[in-house]
C-alpha atoms as a PDB file:
ATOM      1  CA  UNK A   1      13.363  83.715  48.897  1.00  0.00           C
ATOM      2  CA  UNK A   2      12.001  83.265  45.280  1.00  0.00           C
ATOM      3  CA  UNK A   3       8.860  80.865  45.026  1.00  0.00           C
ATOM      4  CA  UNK A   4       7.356  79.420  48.704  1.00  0.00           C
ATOM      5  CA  UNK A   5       7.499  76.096  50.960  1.00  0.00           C
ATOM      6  CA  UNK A   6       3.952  76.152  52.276  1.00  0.00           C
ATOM      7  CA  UNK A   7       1.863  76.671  49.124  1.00  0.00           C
ATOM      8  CA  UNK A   8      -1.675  76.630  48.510  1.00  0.00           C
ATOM      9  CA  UNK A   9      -1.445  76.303  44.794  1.00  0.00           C
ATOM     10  CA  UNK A  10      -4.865  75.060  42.944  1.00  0.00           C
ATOM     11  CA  UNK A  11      -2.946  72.188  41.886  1.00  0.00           C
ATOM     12  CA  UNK A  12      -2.132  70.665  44.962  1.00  0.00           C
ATOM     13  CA  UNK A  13      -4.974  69.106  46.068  1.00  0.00           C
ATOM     14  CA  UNK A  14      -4.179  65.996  43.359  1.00  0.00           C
ATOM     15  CA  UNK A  15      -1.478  65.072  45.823  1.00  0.00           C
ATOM     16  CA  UNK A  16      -2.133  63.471  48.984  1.00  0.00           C
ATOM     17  CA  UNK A  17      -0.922  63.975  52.375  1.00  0.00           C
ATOM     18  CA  UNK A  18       2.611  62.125  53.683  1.00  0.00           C
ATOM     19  CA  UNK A  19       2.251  59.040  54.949  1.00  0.00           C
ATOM     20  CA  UNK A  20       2.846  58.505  58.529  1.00  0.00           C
ATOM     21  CA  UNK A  21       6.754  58.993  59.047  1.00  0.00           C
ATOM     22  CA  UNK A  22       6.950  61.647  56.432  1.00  0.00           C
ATOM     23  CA  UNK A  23       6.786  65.219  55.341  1.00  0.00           C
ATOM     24  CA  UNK A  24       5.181  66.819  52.372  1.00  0.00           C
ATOM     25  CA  UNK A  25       7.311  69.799  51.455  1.00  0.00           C
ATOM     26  CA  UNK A  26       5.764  72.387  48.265  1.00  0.00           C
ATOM     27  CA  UNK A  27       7.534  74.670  46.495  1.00  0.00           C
ATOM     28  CA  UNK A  28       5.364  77.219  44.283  1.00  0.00           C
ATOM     29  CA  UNK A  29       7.701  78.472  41.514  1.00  0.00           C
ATOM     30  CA  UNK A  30       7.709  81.859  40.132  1.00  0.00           C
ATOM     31  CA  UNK A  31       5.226  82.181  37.379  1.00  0.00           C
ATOM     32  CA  UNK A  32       7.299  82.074  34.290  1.00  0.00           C
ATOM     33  CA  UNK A  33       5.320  82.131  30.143  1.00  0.00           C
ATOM     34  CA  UNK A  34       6.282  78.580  28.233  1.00  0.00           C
ATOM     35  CA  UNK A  35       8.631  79.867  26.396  1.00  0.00           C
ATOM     36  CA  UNK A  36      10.562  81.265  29.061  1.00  0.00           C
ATOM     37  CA  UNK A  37      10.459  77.918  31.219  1.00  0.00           C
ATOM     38  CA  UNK A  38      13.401  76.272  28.590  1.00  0.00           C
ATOM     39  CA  UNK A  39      15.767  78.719  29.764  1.00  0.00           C
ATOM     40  CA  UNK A  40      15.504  77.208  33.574  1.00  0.00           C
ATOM     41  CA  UNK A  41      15.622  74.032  35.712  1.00  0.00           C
ATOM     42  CA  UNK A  42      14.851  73.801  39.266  1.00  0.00           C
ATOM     43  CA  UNK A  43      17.821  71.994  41.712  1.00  0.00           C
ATOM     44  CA  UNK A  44      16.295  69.986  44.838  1.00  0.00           C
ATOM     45  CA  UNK A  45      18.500  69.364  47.683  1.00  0.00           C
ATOM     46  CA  UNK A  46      17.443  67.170  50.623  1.00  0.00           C
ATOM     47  CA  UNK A  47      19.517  66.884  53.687  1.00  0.00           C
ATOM     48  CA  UNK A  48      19.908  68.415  57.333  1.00  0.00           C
ATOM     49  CA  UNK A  49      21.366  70.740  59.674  1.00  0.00           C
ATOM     50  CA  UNK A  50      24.125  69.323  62.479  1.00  0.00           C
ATOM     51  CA  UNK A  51      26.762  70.398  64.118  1.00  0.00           C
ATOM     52  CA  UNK A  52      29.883  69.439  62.389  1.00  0.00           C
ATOM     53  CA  UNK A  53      33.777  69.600  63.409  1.00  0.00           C
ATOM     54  CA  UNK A  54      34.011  72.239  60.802  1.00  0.00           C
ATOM     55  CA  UNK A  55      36.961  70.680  59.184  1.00  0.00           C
ATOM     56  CA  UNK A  56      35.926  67.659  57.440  1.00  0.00           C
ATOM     57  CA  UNK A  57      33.612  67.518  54.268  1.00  0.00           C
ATOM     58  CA  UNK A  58      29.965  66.135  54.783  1.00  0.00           C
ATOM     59  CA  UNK A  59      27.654  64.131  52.848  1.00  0.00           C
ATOM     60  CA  UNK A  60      23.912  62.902  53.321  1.00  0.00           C
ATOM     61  CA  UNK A  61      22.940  58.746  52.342  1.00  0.00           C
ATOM     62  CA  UNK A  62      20.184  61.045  50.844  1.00  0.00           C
ATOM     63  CA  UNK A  63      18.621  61.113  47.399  1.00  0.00           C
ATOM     64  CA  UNK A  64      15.764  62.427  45.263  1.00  0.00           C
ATOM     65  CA  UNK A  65      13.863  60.213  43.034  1.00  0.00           C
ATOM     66  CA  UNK A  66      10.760  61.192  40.789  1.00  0.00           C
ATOM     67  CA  UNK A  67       7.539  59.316  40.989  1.00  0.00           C
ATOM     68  CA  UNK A  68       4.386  59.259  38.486  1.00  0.00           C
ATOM     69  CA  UNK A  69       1.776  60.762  40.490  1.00  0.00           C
ATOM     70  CA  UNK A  70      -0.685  57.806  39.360  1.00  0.00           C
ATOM     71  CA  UNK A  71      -3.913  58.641  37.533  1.00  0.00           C
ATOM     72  CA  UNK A  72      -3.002  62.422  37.151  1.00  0.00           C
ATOM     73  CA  UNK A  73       0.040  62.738  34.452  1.00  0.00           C
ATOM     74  CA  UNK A  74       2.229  64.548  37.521  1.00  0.00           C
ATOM     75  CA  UNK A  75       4.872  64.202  38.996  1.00  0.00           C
ATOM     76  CA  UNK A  76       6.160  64.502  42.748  1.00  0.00           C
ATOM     77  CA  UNK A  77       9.720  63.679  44.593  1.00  0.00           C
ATOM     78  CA  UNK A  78      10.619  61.256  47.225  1.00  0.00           C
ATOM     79  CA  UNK A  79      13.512  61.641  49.194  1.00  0.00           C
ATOM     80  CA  UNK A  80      14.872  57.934  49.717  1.00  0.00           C
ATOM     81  CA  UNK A  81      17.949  56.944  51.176  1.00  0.00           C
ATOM     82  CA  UNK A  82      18.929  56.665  54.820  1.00  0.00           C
ATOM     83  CA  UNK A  83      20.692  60.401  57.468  1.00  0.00           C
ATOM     84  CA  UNK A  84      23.894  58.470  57.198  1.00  0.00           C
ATOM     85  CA  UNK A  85      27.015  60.896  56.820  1.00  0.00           C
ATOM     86  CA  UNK A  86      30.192  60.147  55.129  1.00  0.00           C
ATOM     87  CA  UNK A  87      33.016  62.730  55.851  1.00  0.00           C
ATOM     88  CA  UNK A  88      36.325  62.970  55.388  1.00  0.00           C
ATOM     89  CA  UNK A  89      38.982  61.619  57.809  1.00  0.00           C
ATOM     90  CA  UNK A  90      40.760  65.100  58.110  1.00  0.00           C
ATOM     91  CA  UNK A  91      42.313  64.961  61.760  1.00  0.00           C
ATOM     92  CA  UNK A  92      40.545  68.023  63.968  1.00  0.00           C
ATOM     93  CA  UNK A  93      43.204  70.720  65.653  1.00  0.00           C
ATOM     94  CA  UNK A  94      42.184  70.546  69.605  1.00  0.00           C
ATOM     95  CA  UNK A  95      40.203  73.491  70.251  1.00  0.00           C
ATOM     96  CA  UNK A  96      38.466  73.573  67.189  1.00  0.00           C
ATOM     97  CA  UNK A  97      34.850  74.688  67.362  1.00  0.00           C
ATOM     98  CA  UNK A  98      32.002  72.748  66.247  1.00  0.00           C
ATOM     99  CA  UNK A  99      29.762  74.534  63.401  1.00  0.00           C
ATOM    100  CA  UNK A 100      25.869  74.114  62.205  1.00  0.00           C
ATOM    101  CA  UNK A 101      26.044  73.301  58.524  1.00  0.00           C
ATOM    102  CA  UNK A 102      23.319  72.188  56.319  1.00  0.00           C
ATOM    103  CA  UNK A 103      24.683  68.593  55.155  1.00  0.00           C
ATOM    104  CA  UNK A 104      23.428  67.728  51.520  1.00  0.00           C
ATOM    105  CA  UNK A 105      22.455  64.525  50.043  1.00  0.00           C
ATOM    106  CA  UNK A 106      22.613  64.125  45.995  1.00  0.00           C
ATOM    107  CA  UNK A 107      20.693  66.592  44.304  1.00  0.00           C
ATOM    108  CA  UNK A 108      17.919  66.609  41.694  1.00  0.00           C
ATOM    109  CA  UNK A 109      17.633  68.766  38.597  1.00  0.00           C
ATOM    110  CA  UNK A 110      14.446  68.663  37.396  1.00  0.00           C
ATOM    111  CA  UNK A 111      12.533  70.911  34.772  1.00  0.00           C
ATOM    112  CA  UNK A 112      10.871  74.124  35.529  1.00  0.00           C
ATOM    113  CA  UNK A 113       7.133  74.440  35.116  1.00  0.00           C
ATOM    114  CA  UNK A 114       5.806  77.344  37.222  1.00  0.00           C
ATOM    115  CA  UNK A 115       1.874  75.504  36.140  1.00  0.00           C
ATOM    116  CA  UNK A 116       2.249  72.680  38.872  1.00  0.00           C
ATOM    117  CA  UNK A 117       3.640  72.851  42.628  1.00  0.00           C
ATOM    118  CA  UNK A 118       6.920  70.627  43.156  1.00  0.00           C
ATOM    119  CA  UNK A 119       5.583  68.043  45.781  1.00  0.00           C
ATOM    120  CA  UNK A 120       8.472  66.166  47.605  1.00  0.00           C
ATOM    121  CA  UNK A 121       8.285  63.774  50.648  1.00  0.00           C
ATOM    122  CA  UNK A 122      10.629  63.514  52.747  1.00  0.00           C
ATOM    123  CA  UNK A 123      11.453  61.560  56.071  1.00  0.00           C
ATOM    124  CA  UNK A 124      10.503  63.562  59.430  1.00  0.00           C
ATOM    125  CA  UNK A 125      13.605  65.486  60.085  1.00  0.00           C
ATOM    126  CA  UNK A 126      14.992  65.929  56.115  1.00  0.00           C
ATOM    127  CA  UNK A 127      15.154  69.594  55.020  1.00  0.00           C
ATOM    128  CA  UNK A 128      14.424  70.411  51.632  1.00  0.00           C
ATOM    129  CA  UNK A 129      16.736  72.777  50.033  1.00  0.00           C
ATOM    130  CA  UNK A 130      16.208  74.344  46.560  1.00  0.00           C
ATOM    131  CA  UNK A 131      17.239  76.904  43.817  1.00  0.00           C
ATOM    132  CA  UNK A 132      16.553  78.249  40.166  1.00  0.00           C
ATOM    133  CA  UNK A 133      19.080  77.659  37.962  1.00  0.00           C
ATOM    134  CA  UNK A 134      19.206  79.710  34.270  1.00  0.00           C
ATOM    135  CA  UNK A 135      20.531  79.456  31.323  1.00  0.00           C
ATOM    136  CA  UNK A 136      21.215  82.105  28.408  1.00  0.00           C
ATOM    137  CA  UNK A 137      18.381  82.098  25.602  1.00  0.00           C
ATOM    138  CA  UNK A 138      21.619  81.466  22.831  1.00  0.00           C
ATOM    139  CA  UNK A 139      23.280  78.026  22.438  1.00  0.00           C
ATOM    140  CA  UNK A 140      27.229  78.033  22.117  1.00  0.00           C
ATOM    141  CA  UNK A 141      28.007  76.279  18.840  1.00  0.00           C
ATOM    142  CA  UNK A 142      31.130  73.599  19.183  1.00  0.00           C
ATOM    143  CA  UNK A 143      33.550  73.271  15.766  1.00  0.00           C
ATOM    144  CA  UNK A 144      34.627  70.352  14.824  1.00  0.00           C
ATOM    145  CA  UNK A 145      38.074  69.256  15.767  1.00  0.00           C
END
């Protein structure tokens, strides 16, 4: 796994502890220089694991919303939402075998800056997925039609 989930970056002590009910999650991203950062954006992905029927598709009541980190200038996630699945009304062959699969909620794309720890909290129980997403240094130009 790139980056880590249980930081101790120097940063982080400008963020406070969850509040009862909740989970403080930290991801420390790879250190990347300034100019490099432009060319990458960091996806966050709250939701949980449960069994599932294995045929129908699953999706979390979950979201991620950013939140000024007040008298600081940072920033920090809250998942918000309620662990209410939607699925799809597929009909299940008898037989079939249930299956542990992460369910996701909707997904934030926020910007990468390896300076500061992403801070997101989360309802007990929410897992916080996440992943580095890049992008080629050269834009593609578009003609005109």
């Amino acid at each position: 796994m790139i980056g880590s989930l249980s930081a101790e970056h120097k940063q982080l002590k400008a963020f406070p502890k969850a509040d009862k009910g909740m989970e403080r999650f930290v991801i420390e991203l790879p250190h990347r220089d300034r100019g490099e950062e432009n060319s990458y954006k960091v996806e966050i992905v709250p939701g949980m694991t449960v069994m599932t029927d294995g045929v129908n598709s699953l999706r979390m009541g979950l979201s991620v919303q950013a939140k000024p980190l007040k008298g600081w200038g940072y920033t920090y996630y809250e998942v918000t939402g309620k662990p209410i699945m939607a699925t799809t009304l597929i009909g299940v062959p008898p037989g079939t075998k249930k299956v542990k699969k992460f369910v996701a909620g909707k997904s934030l794309i926020i910007r990468y800056n390896s300076r500061l720890p992403v801070v997101i909290y989360a309802p007990k129980g929410t897992e916080i997925r996440w992943r580095i997403w890049e992008a080629p240094d050269e834009f593609d130009k578009v003609d005109k039609g």
